[in-house]
N, C-alpha and C. Protein backbone atom coordinates (compact mmCIF):
# COMPACT_ATOMS: atom_id res chain seq x y z
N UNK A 1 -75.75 130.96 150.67
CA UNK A 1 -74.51 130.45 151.24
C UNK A 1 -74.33 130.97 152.67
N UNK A 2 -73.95 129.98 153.70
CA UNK A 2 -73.30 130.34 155.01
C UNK A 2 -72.03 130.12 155.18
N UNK A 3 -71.56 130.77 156.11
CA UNK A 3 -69.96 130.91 156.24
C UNK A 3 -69.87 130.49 157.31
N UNK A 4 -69.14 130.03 158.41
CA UNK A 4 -69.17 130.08 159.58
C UNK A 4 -67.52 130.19 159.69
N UNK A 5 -67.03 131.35 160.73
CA UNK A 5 -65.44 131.34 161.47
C UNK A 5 -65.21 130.96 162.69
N UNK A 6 -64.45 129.84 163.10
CA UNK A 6 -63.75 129.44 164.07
C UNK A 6 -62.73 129.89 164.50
N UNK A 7 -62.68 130.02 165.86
CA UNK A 7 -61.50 130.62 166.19
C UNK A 7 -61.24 129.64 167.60
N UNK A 8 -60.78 128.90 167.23
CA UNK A 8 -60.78 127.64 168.22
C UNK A 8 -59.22 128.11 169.73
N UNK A 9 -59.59 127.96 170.69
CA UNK A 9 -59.15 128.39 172.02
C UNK A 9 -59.55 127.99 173.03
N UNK A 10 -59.60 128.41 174.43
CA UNK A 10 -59.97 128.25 175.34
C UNK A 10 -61.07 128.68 175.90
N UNK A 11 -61.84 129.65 174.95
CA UNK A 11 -62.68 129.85 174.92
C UNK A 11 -63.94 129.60 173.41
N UNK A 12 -63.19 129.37 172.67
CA UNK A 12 -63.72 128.94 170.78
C UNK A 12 -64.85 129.63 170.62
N UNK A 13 -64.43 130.63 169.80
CA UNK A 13 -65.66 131.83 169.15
C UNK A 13 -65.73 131.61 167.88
N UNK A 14 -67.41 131.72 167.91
CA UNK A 14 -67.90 131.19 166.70
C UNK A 14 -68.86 132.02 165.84
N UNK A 15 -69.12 132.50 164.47
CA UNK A 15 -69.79 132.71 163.70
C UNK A 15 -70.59 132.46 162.68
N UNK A 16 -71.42 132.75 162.23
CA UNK A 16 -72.17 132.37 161.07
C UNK A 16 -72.73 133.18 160.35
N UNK A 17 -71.68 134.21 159.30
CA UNK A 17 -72.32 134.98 158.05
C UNK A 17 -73.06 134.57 156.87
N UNK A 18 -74.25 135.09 156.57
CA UNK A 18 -74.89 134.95 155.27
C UNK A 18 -73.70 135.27 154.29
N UNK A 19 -73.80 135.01 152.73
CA UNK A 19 -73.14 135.72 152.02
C UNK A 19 -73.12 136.90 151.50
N UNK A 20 -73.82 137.98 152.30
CA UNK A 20 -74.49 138.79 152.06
C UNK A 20 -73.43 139.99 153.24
N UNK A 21 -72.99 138.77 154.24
CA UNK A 21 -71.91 139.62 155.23
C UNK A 21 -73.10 140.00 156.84
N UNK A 22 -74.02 139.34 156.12
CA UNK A 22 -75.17 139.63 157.54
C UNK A 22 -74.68 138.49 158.52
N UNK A 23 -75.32 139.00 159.63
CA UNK A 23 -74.71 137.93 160.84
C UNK A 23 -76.09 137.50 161.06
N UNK A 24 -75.69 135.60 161.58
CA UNK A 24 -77.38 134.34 161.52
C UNK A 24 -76.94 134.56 163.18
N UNK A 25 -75.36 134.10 163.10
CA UNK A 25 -75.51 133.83 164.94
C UNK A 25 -73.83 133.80 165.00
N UNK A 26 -73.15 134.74 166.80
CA UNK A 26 -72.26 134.53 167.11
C UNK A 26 -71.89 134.33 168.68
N UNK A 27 -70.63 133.89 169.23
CA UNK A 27 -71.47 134.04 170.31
C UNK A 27 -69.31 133.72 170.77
N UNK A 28 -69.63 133.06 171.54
CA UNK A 28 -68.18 132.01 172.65
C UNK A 28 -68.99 131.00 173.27
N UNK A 29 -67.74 129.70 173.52
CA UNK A 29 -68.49 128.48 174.05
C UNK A 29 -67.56 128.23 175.47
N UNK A 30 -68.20 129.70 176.23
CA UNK A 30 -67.30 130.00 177.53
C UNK A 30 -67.78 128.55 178.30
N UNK A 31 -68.65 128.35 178.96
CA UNK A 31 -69.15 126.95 179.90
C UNK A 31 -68.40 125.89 179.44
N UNK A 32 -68.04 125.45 177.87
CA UNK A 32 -67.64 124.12 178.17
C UNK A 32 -66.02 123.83 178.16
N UNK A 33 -65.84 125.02 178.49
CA UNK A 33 -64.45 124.50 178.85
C UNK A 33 -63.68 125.19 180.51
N UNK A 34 -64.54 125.80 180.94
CA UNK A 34 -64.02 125.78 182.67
C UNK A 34 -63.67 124.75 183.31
N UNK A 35 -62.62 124.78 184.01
CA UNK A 35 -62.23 123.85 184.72
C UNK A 35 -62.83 123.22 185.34
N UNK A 36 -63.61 124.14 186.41
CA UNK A 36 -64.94 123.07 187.36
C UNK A 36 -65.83 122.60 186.63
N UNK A 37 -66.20 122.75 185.40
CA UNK A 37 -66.64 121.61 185.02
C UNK A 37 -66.43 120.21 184.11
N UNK A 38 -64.99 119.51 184.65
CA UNK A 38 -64.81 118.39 184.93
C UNK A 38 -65.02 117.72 185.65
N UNK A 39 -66.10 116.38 185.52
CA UNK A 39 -66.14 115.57 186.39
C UNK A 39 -65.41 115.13 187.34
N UNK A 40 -65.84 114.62 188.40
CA UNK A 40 -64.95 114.66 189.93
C UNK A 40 -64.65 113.26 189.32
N UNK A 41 -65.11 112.46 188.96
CA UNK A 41 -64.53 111.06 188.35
C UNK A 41 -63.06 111.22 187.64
N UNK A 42 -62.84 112.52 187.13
CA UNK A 42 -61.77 112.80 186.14
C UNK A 42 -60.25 113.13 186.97
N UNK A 43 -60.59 113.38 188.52
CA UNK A 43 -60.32 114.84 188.87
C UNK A 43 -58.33 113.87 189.69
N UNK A 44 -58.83 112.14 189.66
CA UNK A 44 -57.58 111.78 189.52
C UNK A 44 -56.81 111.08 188.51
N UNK A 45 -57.50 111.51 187.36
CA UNK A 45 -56.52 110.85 186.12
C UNK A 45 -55.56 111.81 185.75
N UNK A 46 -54.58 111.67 184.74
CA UNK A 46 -53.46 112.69 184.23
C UNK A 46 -54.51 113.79 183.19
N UNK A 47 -53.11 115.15 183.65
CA UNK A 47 -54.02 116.33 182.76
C UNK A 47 -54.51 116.08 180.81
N UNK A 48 -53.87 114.99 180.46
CA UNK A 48 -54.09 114.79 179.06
C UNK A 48 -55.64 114.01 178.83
N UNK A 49 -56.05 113.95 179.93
CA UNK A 49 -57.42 112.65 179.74
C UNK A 49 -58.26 114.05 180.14
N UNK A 50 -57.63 114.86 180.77
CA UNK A 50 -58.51 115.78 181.25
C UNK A 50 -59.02 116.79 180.01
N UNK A 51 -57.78 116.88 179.29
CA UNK A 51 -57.63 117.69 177.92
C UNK A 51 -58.82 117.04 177.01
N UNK A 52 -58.68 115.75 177.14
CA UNK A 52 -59.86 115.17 176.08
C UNK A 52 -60.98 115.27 176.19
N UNK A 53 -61.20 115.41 177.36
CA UNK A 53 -63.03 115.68 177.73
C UNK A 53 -63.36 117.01 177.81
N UNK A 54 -62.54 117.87 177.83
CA UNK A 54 -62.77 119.72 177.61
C UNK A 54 -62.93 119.23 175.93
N UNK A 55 -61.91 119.36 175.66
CA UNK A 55 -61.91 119.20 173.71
C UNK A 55 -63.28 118.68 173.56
N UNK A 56 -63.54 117.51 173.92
CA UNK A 56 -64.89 116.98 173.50
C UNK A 56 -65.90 117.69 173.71
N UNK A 57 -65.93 118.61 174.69
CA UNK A 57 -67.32 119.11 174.94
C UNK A 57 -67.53 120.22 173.96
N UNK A 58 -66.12 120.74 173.44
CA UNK A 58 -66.28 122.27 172.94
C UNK A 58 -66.77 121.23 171.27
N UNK A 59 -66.24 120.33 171.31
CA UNK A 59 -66.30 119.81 169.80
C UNK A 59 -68.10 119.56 169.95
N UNK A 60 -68.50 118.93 170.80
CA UNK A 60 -69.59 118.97 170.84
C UNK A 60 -70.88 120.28 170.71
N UNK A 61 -70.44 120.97 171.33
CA UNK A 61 -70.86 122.37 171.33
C UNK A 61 -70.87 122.86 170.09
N UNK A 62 -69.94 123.01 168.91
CA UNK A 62 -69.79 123.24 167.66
C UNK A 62 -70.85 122.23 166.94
N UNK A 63 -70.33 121.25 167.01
CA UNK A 63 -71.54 120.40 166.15
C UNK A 63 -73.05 120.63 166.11
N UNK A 64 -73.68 121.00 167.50
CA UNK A 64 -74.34 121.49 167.71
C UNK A 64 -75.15 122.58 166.62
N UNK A 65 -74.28 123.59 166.51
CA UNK A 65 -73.90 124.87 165.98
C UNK A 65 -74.55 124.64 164.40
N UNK A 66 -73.26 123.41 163.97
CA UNK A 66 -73.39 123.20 162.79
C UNK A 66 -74.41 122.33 162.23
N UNK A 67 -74.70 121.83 163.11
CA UNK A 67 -75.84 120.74 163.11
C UNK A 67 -77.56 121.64 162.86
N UNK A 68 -77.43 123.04 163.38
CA UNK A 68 -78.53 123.54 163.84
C UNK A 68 -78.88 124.92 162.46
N UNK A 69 -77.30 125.24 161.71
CA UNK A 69 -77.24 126.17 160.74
C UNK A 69 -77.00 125.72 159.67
N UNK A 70 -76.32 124.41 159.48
CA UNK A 70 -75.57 124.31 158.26
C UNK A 70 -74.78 124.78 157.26
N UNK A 71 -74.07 125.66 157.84
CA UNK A 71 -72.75 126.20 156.90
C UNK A 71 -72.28 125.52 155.77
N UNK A 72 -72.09 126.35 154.72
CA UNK A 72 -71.81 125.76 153.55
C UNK A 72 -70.01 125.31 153.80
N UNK A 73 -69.60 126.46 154.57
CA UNK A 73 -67.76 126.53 154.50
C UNK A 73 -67.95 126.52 155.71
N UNK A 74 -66.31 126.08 156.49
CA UNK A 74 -66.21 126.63 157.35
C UNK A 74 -64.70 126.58 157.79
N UNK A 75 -64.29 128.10 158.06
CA UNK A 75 -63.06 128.52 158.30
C UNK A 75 -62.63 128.45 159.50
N UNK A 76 -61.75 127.99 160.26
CA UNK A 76 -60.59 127.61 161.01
C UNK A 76 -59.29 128.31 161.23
N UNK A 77 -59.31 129.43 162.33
CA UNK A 77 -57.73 129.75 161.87
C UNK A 77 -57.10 128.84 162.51
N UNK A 78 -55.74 128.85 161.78
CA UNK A 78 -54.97 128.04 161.62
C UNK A 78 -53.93 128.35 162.89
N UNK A 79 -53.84 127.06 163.46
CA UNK A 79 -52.58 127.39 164.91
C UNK A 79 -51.50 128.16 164.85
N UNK A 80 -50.75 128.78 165.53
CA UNK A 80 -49.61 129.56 165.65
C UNK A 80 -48.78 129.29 165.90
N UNK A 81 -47.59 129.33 165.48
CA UNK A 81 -46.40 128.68 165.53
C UNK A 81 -45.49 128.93 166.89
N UNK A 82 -45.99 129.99 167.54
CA UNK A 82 -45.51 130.66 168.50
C UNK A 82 -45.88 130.66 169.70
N UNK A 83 -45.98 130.83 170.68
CA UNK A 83 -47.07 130.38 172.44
C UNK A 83 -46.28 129.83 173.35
N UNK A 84 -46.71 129.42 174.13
CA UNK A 84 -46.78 128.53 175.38
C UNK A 84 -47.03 127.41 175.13
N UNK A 85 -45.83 126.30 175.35
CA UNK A 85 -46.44 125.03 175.53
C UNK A 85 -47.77 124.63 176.10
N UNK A 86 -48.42 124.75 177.38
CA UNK A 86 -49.48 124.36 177.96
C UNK A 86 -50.66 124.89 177.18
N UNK A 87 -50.21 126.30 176.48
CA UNK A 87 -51.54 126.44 175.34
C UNK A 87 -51.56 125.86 173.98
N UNK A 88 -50.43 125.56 173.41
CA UNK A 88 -51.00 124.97 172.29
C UNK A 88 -51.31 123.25 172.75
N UNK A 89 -50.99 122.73 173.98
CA UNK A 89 -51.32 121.62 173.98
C UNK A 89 -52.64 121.55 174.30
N UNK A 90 -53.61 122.88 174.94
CA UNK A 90 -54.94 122.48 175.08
C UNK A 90 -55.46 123.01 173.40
N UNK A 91 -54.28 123.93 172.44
CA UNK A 91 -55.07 123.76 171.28
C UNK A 91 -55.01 123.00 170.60
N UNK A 92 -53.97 122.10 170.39
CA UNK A 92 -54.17 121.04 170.11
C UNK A 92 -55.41 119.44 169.88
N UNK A 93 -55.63 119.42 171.12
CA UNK A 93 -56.69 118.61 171.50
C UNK A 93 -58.22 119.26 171.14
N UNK A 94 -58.21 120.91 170.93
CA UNK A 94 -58.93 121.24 170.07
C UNK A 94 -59.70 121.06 168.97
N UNK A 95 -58.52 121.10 168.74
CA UNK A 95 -58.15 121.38 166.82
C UNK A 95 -59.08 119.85 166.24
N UNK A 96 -58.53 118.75 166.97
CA UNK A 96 -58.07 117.37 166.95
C UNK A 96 -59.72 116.87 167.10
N UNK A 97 -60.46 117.27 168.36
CA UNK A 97 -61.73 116.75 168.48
C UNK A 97 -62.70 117.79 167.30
N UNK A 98 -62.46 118.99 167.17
CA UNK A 98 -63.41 119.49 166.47
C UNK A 98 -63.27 118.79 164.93
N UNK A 99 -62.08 118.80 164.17
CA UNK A 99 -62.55 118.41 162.95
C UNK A 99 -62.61 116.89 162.83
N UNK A 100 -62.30 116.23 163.87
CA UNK A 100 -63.30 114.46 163.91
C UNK A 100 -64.68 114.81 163.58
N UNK A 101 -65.33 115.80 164.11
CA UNK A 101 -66.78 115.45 164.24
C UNK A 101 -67.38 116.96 162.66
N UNK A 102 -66.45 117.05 162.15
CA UNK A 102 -66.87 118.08 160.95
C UNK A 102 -66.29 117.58 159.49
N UNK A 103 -67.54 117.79 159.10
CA UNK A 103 -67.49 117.07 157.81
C UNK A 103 -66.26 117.66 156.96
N UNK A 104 -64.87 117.25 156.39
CA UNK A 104 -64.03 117.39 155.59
C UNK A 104 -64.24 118.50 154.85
N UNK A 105 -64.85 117.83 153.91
CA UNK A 105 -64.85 119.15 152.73
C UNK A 105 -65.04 120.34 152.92
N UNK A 106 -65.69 120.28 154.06
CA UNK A 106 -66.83 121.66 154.60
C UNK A 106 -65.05 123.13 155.29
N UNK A 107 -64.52 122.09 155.79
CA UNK A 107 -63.27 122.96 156.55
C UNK A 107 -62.24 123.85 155.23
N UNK A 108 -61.79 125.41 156.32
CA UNK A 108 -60.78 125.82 154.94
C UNK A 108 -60.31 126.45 156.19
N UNK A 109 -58.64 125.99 156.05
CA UNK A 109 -57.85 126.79 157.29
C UNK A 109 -57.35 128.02 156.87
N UNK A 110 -57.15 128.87 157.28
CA UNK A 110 -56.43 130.22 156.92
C UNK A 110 -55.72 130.41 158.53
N UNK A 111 -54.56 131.03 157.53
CA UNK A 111 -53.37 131.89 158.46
C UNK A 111 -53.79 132.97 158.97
N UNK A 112 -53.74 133.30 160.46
CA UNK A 112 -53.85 134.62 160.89
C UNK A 112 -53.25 135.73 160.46
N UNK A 113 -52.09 136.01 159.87
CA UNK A 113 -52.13 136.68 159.14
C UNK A 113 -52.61 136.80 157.61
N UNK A 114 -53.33 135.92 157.00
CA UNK A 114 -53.82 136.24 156.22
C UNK A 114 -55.10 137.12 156.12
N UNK A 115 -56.06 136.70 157.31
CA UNK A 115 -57.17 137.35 156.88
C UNK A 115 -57.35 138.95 157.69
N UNK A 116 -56.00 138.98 158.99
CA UNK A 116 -55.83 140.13 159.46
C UNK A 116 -55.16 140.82 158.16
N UNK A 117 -54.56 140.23 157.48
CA UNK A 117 -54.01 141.80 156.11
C UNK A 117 -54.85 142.34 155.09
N UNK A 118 -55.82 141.00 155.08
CA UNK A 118 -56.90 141.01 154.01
C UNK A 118 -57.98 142.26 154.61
N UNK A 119 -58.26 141.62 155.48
CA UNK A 119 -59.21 143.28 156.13
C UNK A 119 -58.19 144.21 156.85
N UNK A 120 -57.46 144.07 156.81
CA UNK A 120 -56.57 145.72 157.30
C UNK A 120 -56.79 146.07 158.47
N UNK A 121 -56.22 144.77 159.38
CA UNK A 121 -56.19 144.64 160.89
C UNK A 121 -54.61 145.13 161.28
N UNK A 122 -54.64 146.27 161.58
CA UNK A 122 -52.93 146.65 161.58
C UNK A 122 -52.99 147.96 162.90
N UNK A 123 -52.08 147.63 164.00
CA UNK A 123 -51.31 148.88 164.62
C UNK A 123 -51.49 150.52 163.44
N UNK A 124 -51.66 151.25 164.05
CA UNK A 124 -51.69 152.39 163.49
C UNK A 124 -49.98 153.09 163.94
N UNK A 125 -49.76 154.25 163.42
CA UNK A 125 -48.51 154.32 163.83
C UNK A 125 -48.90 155.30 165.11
N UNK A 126 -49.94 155.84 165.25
CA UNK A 126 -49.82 156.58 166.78
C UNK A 126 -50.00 155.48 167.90
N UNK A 127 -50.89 154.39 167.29
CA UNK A 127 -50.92 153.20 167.83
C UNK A 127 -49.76 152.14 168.79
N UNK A 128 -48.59 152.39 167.73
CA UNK A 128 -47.15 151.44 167.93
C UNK A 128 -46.62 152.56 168.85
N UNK A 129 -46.88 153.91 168.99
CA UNK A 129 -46.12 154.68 169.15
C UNK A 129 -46.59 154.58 170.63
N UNK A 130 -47.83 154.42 170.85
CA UNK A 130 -48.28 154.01 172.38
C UNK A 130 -47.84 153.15 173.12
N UNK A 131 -47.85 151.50 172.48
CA UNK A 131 -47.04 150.65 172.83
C UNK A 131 -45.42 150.82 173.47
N UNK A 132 -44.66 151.77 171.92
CA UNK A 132 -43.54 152.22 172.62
C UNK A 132 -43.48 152.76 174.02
N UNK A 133 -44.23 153.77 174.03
CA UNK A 133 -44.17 154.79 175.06
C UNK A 133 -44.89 153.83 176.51
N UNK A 134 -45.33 153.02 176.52
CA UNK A 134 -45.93 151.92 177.83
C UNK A 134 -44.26 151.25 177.94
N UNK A 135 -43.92 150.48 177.29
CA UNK A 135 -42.40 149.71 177.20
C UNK A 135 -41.60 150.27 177.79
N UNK A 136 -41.20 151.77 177.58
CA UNK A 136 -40.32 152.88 178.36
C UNK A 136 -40.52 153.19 179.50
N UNK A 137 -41.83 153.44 179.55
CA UNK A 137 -42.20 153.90 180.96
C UNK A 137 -42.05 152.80 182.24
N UNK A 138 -42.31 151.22 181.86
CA UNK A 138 -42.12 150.32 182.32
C UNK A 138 -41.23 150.11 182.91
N UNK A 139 -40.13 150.22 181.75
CA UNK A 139 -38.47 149.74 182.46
C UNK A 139 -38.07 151.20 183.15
N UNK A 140 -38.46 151.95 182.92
CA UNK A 140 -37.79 153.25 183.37
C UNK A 140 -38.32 153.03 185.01
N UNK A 141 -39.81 152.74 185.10
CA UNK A 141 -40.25 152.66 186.68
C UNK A 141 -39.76 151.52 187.59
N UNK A 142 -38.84 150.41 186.35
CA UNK A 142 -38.38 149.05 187.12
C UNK A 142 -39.48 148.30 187.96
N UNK A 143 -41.04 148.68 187.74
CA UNK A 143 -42.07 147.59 188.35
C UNK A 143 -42.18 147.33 187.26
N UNK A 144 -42.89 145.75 188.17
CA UNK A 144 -43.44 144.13 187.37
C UNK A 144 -45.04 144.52 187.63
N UNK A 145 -45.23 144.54 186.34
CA UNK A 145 -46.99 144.41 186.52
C UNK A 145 -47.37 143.29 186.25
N UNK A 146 -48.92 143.13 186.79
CA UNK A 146 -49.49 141.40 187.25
C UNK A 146 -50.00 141.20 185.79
N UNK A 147 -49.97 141.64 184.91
CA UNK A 147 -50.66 140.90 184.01
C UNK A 147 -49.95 141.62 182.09
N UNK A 148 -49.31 140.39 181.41
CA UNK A 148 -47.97 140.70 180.80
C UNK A 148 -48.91 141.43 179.83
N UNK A 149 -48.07 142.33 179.42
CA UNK A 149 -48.77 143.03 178.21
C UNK A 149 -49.55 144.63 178.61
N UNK A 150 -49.88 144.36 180.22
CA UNK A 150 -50.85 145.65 180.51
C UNK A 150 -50.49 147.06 180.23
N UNK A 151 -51.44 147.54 179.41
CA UNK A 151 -51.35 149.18 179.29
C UNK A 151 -51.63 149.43 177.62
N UNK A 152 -50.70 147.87 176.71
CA UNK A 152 -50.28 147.66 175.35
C UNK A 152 -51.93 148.02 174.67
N UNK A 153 -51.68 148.13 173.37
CA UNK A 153 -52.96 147.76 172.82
C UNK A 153 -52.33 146.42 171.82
N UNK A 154 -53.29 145.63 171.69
CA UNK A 154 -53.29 143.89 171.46
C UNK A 154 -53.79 144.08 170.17
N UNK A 155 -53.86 142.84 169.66
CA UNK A 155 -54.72 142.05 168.80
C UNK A 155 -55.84 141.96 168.86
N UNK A 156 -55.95 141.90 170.35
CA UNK A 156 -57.58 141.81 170.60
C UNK A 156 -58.43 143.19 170.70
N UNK A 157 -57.58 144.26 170.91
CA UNK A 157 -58.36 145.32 170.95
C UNK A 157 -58.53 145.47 169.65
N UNK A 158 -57.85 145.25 168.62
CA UNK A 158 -58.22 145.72 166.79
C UNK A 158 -59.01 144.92 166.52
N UNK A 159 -59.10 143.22 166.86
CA UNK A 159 -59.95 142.93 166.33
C UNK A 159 -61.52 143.07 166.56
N UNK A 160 -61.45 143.57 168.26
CA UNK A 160 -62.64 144.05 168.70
C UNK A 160 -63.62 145.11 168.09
N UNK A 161 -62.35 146.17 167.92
CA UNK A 161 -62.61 147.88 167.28
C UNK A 161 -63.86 147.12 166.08
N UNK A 162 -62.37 146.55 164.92
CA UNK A 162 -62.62 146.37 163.82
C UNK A 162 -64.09 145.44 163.39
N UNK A 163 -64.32 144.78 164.70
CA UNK A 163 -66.03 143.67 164.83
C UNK A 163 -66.72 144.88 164.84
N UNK A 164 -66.81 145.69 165.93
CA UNK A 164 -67.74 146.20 166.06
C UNK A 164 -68.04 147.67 164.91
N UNK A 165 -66.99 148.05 164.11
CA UNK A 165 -66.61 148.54 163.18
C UNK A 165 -67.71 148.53 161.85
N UNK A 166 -67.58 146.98 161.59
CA UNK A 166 -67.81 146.30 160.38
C UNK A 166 -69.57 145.93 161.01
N UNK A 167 -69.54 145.50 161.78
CA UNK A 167 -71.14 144.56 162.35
C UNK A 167 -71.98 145.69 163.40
N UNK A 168 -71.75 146.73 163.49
CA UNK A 168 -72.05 147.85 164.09
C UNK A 168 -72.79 146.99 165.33
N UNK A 169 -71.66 146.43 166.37
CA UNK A 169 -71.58 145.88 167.38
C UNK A 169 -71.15 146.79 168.66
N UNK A 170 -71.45 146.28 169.73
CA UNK A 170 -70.82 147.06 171.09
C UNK A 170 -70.03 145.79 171.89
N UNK A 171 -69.11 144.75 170.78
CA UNK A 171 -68.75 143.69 171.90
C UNK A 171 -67.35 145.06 172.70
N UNK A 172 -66.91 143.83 173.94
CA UNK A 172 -66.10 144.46 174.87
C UNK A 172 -64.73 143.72 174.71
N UNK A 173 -63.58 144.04 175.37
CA UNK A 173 -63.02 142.87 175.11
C UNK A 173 -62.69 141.22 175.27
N UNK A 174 -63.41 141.34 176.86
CA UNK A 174 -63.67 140.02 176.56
C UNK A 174 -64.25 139.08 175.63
N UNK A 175 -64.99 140.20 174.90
CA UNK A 175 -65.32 139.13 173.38
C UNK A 175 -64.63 139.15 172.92
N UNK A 176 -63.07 139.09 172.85
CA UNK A 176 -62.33 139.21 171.16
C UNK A 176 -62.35 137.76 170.48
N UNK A 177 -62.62 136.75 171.44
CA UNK A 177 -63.18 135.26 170.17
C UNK A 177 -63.91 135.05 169.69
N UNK A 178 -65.10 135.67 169.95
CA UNK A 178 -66.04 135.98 169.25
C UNK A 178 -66.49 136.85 168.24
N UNK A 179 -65.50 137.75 167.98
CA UNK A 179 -65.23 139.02 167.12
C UNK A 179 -63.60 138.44 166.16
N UNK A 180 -63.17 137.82 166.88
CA UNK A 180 -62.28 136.94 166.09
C UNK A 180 -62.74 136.05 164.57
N UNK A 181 -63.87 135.01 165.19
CA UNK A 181 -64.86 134.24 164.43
C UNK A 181 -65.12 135.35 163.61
N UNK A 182 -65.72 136.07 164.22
CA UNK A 182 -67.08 137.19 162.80
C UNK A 182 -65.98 137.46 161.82
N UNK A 183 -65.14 138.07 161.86
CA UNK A 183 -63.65 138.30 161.14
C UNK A 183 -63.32 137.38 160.48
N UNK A 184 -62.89 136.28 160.75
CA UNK A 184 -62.84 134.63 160.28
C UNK A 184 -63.60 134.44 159.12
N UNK A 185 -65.08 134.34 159.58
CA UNK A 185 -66.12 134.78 158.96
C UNK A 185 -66.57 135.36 157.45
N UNK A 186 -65.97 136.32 157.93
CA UNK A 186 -65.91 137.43 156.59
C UNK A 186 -64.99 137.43 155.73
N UNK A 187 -64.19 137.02 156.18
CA UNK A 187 -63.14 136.86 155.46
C UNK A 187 -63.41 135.62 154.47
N UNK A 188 -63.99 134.83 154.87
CA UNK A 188 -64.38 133.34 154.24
C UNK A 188 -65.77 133.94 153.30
N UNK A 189 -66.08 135.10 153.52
CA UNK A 189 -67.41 135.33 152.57
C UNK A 189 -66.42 136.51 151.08
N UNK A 190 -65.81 137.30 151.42
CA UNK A 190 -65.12 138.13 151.16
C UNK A 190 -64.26 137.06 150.01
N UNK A 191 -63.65 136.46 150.75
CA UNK A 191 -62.24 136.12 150.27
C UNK A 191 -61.55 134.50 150.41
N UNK A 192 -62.86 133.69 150.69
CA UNK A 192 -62.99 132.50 150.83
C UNK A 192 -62.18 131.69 149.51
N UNK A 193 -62.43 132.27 148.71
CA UNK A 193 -61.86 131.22 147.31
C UNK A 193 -60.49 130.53 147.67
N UNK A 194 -59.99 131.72 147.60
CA UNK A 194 -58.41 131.61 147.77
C UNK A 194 -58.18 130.90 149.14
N UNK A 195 -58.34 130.41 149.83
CA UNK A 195 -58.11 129.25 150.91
C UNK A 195 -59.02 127.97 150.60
N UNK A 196 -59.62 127.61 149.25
CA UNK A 196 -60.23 126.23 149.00
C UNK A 196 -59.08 125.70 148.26
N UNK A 197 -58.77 124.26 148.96
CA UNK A 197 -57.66 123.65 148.63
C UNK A 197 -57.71 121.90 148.44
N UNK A 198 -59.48 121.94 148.35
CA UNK A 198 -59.72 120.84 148.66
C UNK A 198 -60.26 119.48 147.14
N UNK A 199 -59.66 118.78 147.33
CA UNK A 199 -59.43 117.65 145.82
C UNK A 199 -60.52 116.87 145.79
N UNK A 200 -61.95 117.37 145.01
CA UNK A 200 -63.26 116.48 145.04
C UNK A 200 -63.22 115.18 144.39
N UNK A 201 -62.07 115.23 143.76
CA UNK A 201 -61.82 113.51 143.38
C UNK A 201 -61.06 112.72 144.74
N UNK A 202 -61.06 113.44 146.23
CA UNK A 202 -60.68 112.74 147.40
C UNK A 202 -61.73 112.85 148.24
N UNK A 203 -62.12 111.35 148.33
CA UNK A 203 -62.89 110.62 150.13
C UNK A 203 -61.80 111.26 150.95
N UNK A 204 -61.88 112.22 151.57
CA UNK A 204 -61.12 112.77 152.88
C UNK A 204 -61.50 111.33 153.90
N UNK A 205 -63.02 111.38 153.78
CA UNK A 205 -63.04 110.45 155.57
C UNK A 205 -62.55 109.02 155.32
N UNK A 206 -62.58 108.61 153.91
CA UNK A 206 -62.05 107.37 153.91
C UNK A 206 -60.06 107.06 154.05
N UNK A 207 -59.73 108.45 152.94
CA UNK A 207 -58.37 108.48 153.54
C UNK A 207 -57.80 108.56 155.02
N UNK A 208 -58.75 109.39 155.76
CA UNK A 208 -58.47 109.57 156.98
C UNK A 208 -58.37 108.56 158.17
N UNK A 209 -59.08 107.61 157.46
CA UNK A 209 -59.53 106.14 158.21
C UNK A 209 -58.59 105.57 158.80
N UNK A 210 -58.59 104.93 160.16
CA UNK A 210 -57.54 104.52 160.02
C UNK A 210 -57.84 102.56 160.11
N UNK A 211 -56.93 101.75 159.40
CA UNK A 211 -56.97 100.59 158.40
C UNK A 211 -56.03 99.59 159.41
């Protein structure tokens, strides 16, 4: 059995565990979604046509993936209810081109917090206590720093720790989508059951059709 975790974004990090929890292949599909590379043909239509041809390429890029490993499952976390308009609208168009081109049955979405509680992705309390102590110091100095969040420890730093933790890895943080996936991943090898929700007496692609 293969697993593969998606962690679909602006950058979409991807995995592929044996069931065994060994890693086949992980990586990010940084190139196909930079801006400069949209065609100059594109470059006077509206940003939603623009959205479709990023989506497509990353959807393409995946297929690829899946086309080349064959995953038995494959997990998806599931969007966030919470963000920035301008980001969930490029996750959106995501979401939207990747599972056109992936076979139904094969998909199982899980909640981010599900599979962060399931492996015991959590703030420590000297941890929160850091955070506090950045927050204070902040307002107390009354400067605006250039980049929101700086000093905090994230999501992305646990899930980084916790990749390289588990897969005795050296990613950095710019990998955290890719250490996201492996997580995804495992969780779908681990603990996959419990997110299959899918009715083998249903043609997904025929329901999906549109008539």
């Amino acid at each position: 059995m293969k697993i593969m975790g998606l962690d679909l974004s602006s950058k979409s990090g991807y995995a592929i565990l044996n069931d065994n929890s060994s890693i086949i292949t992980y990586g990010t599909l940084l190139d196909a979604y930079g801006t400069d590379k949209v065609p100059s043909d594109l470059n006077k239509v509206t940003q939603e046509y623009k959205l479709i041809w990023k989506a497509k390429q990353v959807a393409r890029l995946i297929k690829e993936i899946v086309d080349k490993y064959q995953p038995d499952s494959i997990y998806i976390e599931r969007l966030p209810s919470g963000g920035f308009r301008a980001t969930k609208e490029v996750l959106y168009f995501i979401h939207f081109a990747v599972l056109n081109i992936l076979e139904p049955k094969l998909v199982r979405y899980v909640e981010v917090s599900q599979w962060r509680s399931t492996l015991n992705i959590r703030l420590s309390k000297d941890q929160r206590n850091h955070n506090k102590d950045i927050k204070i110091k902040r307002k107390l100095s009354g400067k605006k720093t250039s980049k929101r969040g700086e000093g905090k420890i994230t999501w992305k730093h646990l899930s980084v720790n916790k990749a390289n933790e588990i897969f005795n890895l050296n990613l950095q943080l710019k990998d955290n989508d890719a250490a996201d996936a492996l997580l995804i991943a495992l969780y779908g090898v681990t603990n996959g059951k419990e997110s299959i929700n899918i009715n083998p007496n249903i043609d997904l692609n025929e329901a999906l059709s549109i008539k």
